[in-house]
Protein backbone atom coordinates (compact mmCIF):
# COMPACT_ATOMS: atom_id res chain seq x y z
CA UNK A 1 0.00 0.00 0.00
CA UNK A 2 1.17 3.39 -0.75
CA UNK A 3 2.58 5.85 1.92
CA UNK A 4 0.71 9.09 2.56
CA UNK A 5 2.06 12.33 2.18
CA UNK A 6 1.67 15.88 2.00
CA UNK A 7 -0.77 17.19 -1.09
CA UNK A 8 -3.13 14.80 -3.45
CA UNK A 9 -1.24 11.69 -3.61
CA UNK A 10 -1.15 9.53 -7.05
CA UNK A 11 -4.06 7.88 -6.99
CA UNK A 12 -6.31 11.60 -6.28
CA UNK A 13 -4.39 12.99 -8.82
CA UNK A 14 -5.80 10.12 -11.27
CA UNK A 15 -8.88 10.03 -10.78
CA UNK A 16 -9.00 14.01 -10.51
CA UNK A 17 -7.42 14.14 -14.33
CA UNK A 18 -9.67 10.95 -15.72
CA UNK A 19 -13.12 13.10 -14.31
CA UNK A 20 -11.88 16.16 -15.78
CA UNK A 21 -11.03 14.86 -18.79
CA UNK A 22 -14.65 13.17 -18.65
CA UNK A 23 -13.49 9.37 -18.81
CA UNK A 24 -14.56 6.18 -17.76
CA UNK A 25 -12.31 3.57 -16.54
CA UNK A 26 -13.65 1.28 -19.14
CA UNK A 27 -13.01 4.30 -21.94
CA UNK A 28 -9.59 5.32 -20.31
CA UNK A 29 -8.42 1.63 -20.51
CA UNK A 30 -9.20 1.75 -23.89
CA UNK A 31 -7.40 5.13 -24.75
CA UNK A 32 -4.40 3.92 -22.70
CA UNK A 33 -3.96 0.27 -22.68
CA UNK A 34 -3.65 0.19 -18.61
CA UNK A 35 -6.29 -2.31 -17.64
CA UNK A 36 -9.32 -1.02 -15.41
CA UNK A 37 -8.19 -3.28 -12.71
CA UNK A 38 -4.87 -1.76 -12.32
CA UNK A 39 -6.62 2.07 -12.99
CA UNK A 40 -8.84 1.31 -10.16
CA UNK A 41 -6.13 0.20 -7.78
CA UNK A 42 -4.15 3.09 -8.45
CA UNK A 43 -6.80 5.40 -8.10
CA UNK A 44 -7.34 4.09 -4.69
CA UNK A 45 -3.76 4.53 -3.99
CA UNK A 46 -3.46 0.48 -3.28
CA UNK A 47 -0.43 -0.15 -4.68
CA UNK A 48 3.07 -1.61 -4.18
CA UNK A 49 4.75 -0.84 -6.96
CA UNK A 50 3.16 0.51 -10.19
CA UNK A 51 4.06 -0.22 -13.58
CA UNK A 52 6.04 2.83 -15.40
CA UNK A 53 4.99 2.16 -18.38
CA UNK A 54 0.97 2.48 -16.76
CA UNK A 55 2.20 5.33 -15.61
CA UNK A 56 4.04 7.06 -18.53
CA UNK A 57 0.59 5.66 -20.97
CA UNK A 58 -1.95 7.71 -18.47
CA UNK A 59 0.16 10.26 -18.42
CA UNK A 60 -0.01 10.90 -21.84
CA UNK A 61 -3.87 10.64 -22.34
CA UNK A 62 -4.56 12.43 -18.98
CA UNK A 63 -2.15 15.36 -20.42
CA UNK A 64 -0.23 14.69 -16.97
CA UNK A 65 3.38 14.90 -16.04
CA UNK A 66 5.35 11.67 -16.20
CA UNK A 67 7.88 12.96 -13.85
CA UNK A 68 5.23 14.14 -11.11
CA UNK A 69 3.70 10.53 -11.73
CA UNK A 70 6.96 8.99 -10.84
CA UNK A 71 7.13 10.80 -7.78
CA UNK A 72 3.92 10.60 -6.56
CA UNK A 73 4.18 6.82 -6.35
CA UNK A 74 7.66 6.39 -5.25
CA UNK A 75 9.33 5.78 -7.99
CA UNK A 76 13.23 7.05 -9.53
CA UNK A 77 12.35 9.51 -12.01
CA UNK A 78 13.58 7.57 -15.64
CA UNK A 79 15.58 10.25 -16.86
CA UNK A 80 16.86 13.22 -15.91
CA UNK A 81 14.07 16.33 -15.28
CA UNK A 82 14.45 19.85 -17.06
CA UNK A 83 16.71 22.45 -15.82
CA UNK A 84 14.85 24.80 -13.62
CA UNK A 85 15.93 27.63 -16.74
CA UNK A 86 14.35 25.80 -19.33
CA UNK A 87 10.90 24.83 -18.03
CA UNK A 88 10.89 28.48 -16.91
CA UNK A 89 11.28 29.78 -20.36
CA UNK A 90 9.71 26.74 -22.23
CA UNK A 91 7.00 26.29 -20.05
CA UNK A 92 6.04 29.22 -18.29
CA UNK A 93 7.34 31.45 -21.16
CA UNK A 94 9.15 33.70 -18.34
CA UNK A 95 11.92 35.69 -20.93
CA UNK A 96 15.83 34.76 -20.37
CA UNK A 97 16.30 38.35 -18.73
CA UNK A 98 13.86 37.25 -15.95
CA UNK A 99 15.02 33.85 -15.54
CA UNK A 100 18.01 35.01 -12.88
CA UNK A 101 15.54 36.67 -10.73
CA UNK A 102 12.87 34.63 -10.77
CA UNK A 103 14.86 31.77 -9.87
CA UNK A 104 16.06 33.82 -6.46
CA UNK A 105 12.51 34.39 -5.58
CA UNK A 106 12.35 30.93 -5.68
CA UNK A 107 15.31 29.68 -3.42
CA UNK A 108 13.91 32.85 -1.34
CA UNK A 109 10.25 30.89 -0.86
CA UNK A 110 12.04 27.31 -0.67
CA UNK A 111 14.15 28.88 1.94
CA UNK A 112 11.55 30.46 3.77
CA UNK A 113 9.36 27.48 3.81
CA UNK A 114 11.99 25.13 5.63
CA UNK A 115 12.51 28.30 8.39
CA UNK A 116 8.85 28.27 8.87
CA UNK A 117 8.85 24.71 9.62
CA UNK A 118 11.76 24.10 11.45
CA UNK A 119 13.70 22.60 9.25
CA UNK A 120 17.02 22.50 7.93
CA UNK A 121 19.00 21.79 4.54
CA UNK A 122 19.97 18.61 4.38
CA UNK A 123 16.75 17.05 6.30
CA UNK A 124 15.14 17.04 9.76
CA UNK A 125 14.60 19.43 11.86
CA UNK A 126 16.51 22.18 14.03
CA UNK A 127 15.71 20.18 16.92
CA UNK A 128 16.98 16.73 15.50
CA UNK A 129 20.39 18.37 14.32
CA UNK A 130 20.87 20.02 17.88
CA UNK A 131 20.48 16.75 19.61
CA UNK A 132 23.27 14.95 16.92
């Protein structure tokens, strides 16, 4: 069975992407070759270890990331993901003389986040590295 974590794990964001994209199991099996029986169990986030190639084949008729897939359900990311530049300027069409200072804003909020929450870089928290 799948661990929980923090957000919508893999099997929300499924079925959240195969009802907005107005499918049935039975018509997203037939669109992506991933039988019903292994949609539904991955929907319901009862899984050990799911298939990459289900995943990579819903991906591409949910219009889903395969690398966000990966994640969600544990799994090593097959090849190497974008550089933070290019799916700035590719994807969110930020221009190459914004790039630099978006990118600070960014370590700024990532930065922020782990002081809010007590934790440091490199994992756990203030407390667990004071008592090391």
């Amino acid at each position: 069975m799948a661990k929980r974590q923090r957000g919508p794990t893999l099997g929300e964001t499924l079925r959240a992407a195969r009802e907005e994209a107005g499918l049935s199991k039975l018509q997203l099996e037939a669109r992506s070759g991933v039988g019903r029986m292994n949609i539904s169990r991955l929907e319901a986030d009862w899984y050990q270890e799911p298939s990459p190639e289900d995943l990579m084949r819903l991906a591409r008729v949910l219009e889903l990331n395969e690398t966000d897939l990966f994640l969600l359900a544990g799994l090593p990311v097959p090849k190497e993901a974008a550089s933070l530049d290019i799916m700035l300027r590719t994807n969110y069409g930020v221009s190459e003389a914004d790039v630099p200072k978006l990118k600070q804003q960014i370590e700024d909020l990532i930065a922020q986040h782990f002081e809010g929450n007590g934790i440091v870089k490199g994992g756990g928290t203030k407390h667990d590295q004071a008592n090391r």
